[in-house]
PDB file of N, CA and C in Angstrom:
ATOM      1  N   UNK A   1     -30.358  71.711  62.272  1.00  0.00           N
ATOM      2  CA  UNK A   1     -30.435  70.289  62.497  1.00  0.00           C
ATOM      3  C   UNK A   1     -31.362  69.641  61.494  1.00  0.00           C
ATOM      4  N   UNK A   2     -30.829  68.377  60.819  1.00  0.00           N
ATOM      5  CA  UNK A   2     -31.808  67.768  60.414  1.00  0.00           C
ATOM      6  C   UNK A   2     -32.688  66.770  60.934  1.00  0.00           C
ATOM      7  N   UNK A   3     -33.956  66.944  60.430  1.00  0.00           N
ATOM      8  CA  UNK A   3     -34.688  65.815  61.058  1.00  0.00           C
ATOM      9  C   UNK A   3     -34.379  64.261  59.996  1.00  0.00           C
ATOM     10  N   UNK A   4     -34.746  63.504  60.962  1.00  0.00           N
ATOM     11  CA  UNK A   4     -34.527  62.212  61.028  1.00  0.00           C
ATOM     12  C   UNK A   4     -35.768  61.561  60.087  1.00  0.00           C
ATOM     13  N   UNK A   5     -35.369  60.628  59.138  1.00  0.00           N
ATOM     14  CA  UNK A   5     -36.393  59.749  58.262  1.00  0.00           C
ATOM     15  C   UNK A   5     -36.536  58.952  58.798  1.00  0.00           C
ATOM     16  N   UNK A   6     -37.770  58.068  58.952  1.00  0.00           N
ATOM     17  CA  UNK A   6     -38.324  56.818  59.748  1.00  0.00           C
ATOM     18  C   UNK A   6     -38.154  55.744  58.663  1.00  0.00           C
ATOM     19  N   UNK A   7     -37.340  54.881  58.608  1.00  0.00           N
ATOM     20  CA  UNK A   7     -37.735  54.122  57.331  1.00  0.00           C
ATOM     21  C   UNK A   7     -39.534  53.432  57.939  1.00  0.00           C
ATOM     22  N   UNK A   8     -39.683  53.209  56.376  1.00  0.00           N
ATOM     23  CA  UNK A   8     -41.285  52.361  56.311  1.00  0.00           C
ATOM     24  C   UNK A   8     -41.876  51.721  57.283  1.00  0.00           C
ATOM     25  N   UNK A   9     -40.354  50.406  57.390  1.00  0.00           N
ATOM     26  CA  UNK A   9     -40.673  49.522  58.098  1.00  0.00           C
ATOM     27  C   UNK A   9     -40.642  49.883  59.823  1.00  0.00           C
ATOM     28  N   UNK A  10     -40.053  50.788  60.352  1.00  0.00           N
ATOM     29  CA  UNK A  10     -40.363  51.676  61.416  1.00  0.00           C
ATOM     30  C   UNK A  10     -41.471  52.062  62.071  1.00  0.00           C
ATOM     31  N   UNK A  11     -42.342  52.470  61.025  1.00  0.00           N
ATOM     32  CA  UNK A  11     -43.345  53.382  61.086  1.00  0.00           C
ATOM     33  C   UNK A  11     -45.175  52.275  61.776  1.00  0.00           C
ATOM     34  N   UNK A  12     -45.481  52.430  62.552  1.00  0.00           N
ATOM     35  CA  UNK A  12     -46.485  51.911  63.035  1.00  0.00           C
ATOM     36  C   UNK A  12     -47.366  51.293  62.003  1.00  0.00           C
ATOM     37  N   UNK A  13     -48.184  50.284  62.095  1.00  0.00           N
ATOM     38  CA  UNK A  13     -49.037  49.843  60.948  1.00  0.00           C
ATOM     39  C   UNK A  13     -50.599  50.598  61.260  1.00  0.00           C
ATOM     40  N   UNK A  14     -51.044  51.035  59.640  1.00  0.00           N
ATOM     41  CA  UNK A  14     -52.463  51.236  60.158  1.00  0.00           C
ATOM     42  C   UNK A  14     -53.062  50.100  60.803  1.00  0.00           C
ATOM     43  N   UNK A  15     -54.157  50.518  61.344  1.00  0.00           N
ATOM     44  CA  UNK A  15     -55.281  49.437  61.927  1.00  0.00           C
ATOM     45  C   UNK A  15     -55.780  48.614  60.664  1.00  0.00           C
ATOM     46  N   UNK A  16     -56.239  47.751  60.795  1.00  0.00           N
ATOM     47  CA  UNK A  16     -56.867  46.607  59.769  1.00  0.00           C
ATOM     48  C   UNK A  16     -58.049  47.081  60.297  1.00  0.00           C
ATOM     49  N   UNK A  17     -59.070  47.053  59.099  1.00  0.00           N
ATOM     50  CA  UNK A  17     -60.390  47.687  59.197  1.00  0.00           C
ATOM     51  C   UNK A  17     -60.978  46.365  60.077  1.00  0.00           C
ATOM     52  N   UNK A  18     -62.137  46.303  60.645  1.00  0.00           N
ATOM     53  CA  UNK A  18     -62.889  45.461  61.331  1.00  0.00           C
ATOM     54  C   UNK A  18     -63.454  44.753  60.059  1.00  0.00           C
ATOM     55  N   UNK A  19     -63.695  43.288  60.474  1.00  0.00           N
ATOM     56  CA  UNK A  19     -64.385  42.438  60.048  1.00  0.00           C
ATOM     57  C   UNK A  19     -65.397  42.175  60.362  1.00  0.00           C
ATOM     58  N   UNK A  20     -66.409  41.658  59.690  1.00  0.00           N
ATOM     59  CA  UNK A  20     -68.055  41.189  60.539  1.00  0.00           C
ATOM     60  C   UNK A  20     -67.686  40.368  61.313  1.00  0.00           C
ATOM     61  N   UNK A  21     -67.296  38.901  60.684  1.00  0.00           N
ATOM     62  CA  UNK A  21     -66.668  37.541  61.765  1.00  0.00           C
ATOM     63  C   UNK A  21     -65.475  37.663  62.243  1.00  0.00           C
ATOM     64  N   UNK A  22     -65.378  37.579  63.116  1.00  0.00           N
ATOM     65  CA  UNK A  22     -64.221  37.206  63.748  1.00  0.00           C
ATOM     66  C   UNK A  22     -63.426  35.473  64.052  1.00  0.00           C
ATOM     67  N   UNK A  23     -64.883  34.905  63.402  1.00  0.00           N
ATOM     68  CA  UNK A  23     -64.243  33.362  63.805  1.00  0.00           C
ATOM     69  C   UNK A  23     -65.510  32.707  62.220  1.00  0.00           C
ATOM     70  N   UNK A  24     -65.855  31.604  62.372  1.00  0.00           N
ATOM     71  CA  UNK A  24     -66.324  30.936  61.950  1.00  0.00           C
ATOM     72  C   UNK A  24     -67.829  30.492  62.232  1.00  0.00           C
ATOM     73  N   UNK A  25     -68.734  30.477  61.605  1.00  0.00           N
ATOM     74  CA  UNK A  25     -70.228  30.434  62.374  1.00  0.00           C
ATOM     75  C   UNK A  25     -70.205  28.870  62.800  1.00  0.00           C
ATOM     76  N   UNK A  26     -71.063  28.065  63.353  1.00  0.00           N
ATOM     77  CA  UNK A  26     -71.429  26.770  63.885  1.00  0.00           C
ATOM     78  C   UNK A  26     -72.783  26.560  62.719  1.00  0.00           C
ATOM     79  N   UNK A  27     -72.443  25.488  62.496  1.00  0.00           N
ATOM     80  CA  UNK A  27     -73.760  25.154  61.299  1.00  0.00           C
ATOM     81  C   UNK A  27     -75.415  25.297  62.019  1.00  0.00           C
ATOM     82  N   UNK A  28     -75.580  26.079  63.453  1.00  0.00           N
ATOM     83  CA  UNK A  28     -76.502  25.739  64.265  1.00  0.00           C
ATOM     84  C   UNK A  28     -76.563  27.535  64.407  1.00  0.00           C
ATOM     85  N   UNK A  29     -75.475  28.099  64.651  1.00  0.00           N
ATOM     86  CA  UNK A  29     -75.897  29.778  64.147  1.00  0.00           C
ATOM     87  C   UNK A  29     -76.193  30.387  62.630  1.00  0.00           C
ATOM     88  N   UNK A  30     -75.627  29.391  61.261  1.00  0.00           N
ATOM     89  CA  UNK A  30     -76.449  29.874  60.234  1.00  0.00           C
ATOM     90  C   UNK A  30     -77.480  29.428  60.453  1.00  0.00           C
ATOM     91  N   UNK A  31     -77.700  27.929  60.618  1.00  0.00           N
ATOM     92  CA  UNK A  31     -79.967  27.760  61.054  1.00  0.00           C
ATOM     93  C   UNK A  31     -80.287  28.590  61.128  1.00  0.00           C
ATOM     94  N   UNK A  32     -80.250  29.203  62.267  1.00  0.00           N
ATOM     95  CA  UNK A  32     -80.597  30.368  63.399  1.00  0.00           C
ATOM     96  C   UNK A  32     -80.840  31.529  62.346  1.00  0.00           C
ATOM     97  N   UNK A  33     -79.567  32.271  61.519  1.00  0.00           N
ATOM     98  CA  UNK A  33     -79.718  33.078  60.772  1.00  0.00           C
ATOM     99  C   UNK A  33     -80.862  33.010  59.576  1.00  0.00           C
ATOM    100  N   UNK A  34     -80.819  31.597  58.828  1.00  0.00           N
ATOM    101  CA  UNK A  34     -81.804  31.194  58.242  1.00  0.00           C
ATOM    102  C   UNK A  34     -83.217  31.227  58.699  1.00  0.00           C
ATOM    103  N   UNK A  35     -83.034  30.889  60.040  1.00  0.00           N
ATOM    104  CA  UNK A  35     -84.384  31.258  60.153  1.00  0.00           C
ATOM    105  C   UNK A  35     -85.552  32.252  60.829  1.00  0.00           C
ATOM    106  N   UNK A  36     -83.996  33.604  60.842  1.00  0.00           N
ATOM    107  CA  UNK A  36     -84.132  34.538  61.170  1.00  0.00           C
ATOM    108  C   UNK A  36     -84.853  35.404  59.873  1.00  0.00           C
ATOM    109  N   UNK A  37     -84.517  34.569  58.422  1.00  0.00           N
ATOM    110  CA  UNK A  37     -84.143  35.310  57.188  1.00  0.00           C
ATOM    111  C   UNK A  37     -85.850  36.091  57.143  1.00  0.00           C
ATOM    112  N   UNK A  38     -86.904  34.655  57.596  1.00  0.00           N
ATOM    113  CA  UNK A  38     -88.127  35.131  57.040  1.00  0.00           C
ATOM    114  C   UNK A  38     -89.102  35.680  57.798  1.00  0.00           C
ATOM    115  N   UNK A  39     -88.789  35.337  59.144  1.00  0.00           N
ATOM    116  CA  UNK A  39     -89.806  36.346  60.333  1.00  0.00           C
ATOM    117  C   UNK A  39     -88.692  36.739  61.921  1.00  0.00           C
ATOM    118  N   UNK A  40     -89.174  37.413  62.648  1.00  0.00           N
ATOM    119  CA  UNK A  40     -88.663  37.542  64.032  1.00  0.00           C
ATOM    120  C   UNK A  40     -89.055  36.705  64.841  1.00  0.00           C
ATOM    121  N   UNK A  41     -87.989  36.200  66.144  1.00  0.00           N
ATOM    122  CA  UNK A  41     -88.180  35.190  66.722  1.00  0.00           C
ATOM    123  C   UNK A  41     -88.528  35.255  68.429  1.00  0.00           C
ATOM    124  N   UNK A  42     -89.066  35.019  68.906  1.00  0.00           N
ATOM    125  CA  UNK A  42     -89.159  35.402  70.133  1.00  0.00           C
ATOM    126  C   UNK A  42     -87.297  35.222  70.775  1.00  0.00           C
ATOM    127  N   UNK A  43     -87.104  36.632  71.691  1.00  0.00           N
ATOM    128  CA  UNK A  43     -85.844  36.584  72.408  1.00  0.00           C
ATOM    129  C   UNK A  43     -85.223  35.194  73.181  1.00  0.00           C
ATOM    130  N   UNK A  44     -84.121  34.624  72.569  1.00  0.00           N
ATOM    131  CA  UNK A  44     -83.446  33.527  73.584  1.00  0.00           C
ATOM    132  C   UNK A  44     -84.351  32.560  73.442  1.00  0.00           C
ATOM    133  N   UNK A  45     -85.133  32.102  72.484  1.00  0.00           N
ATOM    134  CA  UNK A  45     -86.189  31.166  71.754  1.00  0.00           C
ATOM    135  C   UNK A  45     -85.052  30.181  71.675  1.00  0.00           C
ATOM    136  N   UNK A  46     -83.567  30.397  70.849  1.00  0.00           N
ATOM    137  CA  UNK A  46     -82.795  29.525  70.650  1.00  0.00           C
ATOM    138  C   UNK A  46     -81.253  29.892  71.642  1.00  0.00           C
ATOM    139  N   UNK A  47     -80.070  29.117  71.862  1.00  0.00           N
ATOM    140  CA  UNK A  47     -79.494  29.149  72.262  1.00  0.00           C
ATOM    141  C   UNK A  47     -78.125  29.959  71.731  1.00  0.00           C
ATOM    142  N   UNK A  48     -78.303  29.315  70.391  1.00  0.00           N
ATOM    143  CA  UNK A  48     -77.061  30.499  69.512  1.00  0.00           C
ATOM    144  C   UNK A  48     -77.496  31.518  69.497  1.00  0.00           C
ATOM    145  N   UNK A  49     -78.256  32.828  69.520  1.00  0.00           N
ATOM    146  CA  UNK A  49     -78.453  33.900  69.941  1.00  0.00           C
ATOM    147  C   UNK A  49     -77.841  35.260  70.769  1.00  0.00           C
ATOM    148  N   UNK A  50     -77.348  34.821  72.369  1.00  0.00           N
ATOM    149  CA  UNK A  50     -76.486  35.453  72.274  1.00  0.00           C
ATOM    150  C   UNK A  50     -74.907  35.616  71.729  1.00  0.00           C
ATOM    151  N   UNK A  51     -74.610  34.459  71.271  1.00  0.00           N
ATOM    152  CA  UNK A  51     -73.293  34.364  70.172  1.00  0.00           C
ATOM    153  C   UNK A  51     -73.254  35.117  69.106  1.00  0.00           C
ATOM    154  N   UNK A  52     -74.706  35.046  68.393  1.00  0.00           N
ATOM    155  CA  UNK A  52     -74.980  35.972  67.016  1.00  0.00           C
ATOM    156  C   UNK A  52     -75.325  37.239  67.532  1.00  0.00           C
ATOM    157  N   UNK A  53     -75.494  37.701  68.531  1.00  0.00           N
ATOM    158  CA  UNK A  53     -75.797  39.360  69.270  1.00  0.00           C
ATOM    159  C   UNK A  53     -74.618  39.952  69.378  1.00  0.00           C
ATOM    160  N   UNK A  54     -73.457  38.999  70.078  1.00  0.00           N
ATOM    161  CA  UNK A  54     -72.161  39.408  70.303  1.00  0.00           C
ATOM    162  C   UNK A  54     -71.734  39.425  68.992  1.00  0.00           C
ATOM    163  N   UNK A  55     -71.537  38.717  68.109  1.00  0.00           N
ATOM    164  CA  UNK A  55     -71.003  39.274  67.051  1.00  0.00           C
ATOM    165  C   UNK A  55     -72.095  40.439  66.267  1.00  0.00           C
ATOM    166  N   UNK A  56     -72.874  40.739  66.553  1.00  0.00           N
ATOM    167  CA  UNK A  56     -73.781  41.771  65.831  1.00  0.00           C
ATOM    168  C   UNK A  56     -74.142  41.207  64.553  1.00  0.00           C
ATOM    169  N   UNK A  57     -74.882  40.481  64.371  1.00  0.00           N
ATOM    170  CA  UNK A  57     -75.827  39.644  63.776  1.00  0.00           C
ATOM    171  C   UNK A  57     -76.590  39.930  63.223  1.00  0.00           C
ATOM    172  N   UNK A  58     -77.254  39.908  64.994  1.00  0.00           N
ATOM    173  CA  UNK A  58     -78.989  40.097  65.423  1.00  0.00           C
ATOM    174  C   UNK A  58     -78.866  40.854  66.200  1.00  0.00           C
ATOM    175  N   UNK A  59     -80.336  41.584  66.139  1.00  0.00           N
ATOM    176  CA  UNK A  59     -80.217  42.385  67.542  1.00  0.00           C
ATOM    177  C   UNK A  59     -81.953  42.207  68.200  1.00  0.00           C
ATOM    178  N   UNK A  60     -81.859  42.519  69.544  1.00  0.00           N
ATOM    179  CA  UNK A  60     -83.493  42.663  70.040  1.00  0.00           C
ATOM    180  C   UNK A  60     -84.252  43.614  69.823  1.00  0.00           C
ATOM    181  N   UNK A  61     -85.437  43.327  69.413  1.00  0.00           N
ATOM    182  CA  UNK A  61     -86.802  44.533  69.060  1.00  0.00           C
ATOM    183  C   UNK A  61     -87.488  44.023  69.752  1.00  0.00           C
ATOM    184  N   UNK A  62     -88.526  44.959  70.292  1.00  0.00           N
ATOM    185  CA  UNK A  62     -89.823  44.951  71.189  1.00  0.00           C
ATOM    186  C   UNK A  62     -91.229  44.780  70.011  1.00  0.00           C
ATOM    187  N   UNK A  63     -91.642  44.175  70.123  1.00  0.00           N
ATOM    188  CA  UNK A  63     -92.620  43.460  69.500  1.00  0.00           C
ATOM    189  C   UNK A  63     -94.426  44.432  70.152  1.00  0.00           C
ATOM    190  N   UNK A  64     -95.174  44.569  69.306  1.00  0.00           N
ATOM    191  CA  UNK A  64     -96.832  45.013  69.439  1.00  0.00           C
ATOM    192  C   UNK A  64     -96.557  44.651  70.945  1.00  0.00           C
ATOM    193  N   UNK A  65     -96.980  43.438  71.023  1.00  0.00           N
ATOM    194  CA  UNK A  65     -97.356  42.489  72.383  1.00  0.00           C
ATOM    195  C   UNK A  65     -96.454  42.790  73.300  1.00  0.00           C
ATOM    196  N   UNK A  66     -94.971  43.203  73.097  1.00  0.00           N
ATOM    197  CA  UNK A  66     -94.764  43.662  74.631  1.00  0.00           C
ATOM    198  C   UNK A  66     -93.289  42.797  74.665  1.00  0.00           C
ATOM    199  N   UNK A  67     -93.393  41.732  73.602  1.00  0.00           N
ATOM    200  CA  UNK A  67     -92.991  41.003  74.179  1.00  0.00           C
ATOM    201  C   UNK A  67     -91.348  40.717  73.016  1.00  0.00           C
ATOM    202  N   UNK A  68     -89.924  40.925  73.295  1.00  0.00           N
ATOM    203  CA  UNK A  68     -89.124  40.611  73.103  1.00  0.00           C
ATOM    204  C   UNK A  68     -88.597  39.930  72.103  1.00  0.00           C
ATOM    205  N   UNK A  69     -88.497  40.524  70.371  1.00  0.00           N
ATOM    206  CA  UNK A  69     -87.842  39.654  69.171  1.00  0.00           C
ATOM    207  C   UNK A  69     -86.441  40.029  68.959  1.00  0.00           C
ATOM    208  N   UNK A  70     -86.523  38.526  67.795  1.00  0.00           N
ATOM    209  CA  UNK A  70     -84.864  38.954  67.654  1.00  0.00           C
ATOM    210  C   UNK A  70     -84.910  39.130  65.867  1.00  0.00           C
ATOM    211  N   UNK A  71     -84.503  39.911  65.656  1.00  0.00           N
ATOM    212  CA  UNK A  71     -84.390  40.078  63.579  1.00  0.00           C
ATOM    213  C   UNK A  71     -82.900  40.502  63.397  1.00  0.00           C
ATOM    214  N   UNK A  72     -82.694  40.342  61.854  1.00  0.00           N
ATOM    215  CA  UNK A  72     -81.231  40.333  61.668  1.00  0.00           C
ATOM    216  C   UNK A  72     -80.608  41.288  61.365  1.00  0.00           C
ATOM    217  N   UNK A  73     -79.760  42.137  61.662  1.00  0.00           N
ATOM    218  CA  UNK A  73     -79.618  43.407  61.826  1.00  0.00           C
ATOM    219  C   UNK A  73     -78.996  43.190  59.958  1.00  0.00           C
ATOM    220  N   UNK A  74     -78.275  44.693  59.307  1.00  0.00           N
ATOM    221  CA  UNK A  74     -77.449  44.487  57.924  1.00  0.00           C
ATOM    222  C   UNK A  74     -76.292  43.551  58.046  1.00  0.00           C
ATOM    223  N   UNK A  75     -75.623  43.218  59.271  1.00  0.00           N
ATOM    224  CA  UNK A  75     -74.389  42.548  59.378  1.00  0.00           C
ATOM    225  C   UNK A  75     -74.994  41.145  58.593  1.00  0.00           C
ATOM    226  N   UNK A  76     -76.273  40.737  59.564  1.00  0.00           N
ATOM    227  CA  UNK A  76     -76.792  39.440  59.212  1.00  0.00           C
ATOM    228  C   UNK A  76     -77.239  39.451  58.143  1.00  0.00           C
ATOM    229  N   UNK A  77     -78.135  39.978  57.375  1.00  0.00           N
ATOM    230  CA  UNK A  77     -77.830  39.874  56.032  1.00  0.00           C
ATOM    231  C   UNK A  77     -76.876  39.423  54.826  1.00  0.00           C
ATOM    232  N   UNK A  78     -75.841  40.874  55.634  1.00  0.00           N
ATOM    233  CA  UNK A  78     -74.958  40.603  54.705  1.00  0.00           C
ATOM    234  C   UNK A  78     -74.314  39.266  54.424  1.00  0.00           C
ATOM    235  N   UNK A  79     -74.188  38.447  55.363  1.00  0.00           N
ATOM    236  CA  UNK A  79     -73.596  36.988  55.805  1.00  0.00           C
ATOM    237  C   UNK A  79     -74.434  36.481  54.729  1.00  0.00           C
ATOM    238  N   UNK A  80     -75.927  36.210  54.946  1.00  0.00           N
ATOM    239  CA  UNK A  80     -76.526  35.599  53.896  1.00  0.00           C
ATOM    240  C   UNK A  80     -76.319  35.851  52.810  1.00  0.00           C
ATOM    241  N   UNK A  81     -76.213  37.254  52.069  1.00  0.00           N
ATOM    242  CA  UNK A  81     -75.636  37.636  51.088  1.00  0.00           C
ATOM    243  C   UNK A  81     -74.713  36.941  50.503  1.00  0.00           C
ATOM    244  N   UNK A  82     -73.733  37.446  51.718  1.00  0.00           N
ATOM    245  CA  UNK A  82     -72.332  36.547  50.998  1.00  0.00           C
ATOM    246  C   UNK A  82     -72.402  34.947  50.773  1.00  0.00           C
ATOM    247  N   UNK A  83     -73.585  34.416  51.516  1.00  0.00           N
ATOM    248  CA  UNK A  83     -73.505  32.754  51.050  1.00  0.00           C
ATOM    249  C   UNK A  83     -74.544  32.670  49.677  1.00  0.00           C
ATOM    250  N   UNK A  84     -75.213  33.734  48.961  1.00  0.00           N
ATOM    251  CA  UNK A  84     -76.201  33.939  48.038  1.00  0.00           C
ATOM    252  C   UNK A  84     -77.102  32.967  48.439  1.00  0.00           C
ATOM    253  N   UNK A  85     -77.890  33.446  49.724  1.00  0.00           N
ATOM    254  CA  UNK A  85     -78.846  32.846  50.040  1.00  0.00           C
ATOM    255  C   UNK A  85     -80.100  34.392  49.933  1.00  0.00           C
ATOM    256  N   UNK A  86     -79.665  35.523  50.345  1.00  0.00           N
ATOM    257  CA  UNK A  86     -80.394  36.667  50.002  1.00  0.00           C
ATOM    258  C   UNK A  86     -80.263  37.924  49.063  1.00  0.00           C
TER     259      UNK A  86
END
């Protein structure tokens, strides 16, 4: 018996690699990123925050004091990067 050829168009598509964004930032989550660029911020200080967590951004660090920051993980960077702001 012979086996059977799948044409191309048959054949399942790979996955599309993941993207950082999935949508578009709000001119109020680059701020945020901006002004993530030069120190850590106390946790939920601002409101776009968990938006930029869910997309993996930012993430939370525990601070000397005990007490809850937010800094920009490589994703967030890279964003700045790509606007050649870093």
């Amino acid at each position: 018996m012979k086996t059977r050829d799948i044409p191309a168009e048959a054949a399942p598509a790979a996955p599309k690699k993941p993207t950082i964004l999935r949508r578009l930032l709000s001119h109020h989550e680059l701020a945020t990123l901006l002004l993530l660029l030069n120190a850590p911020i106390q946790a939920f200080a601002k409101p776009e925050i968990p938006m930029l967590q869910e997309a993996g951004l930012v993430e939370t660090v525990a601070s000397d004091a005990g007490v809850p920051q937010i800094r920009l993980t490589p994703e967030g960077n890279a964003v700045l990067r790509g606007l050649g702001i870093r």
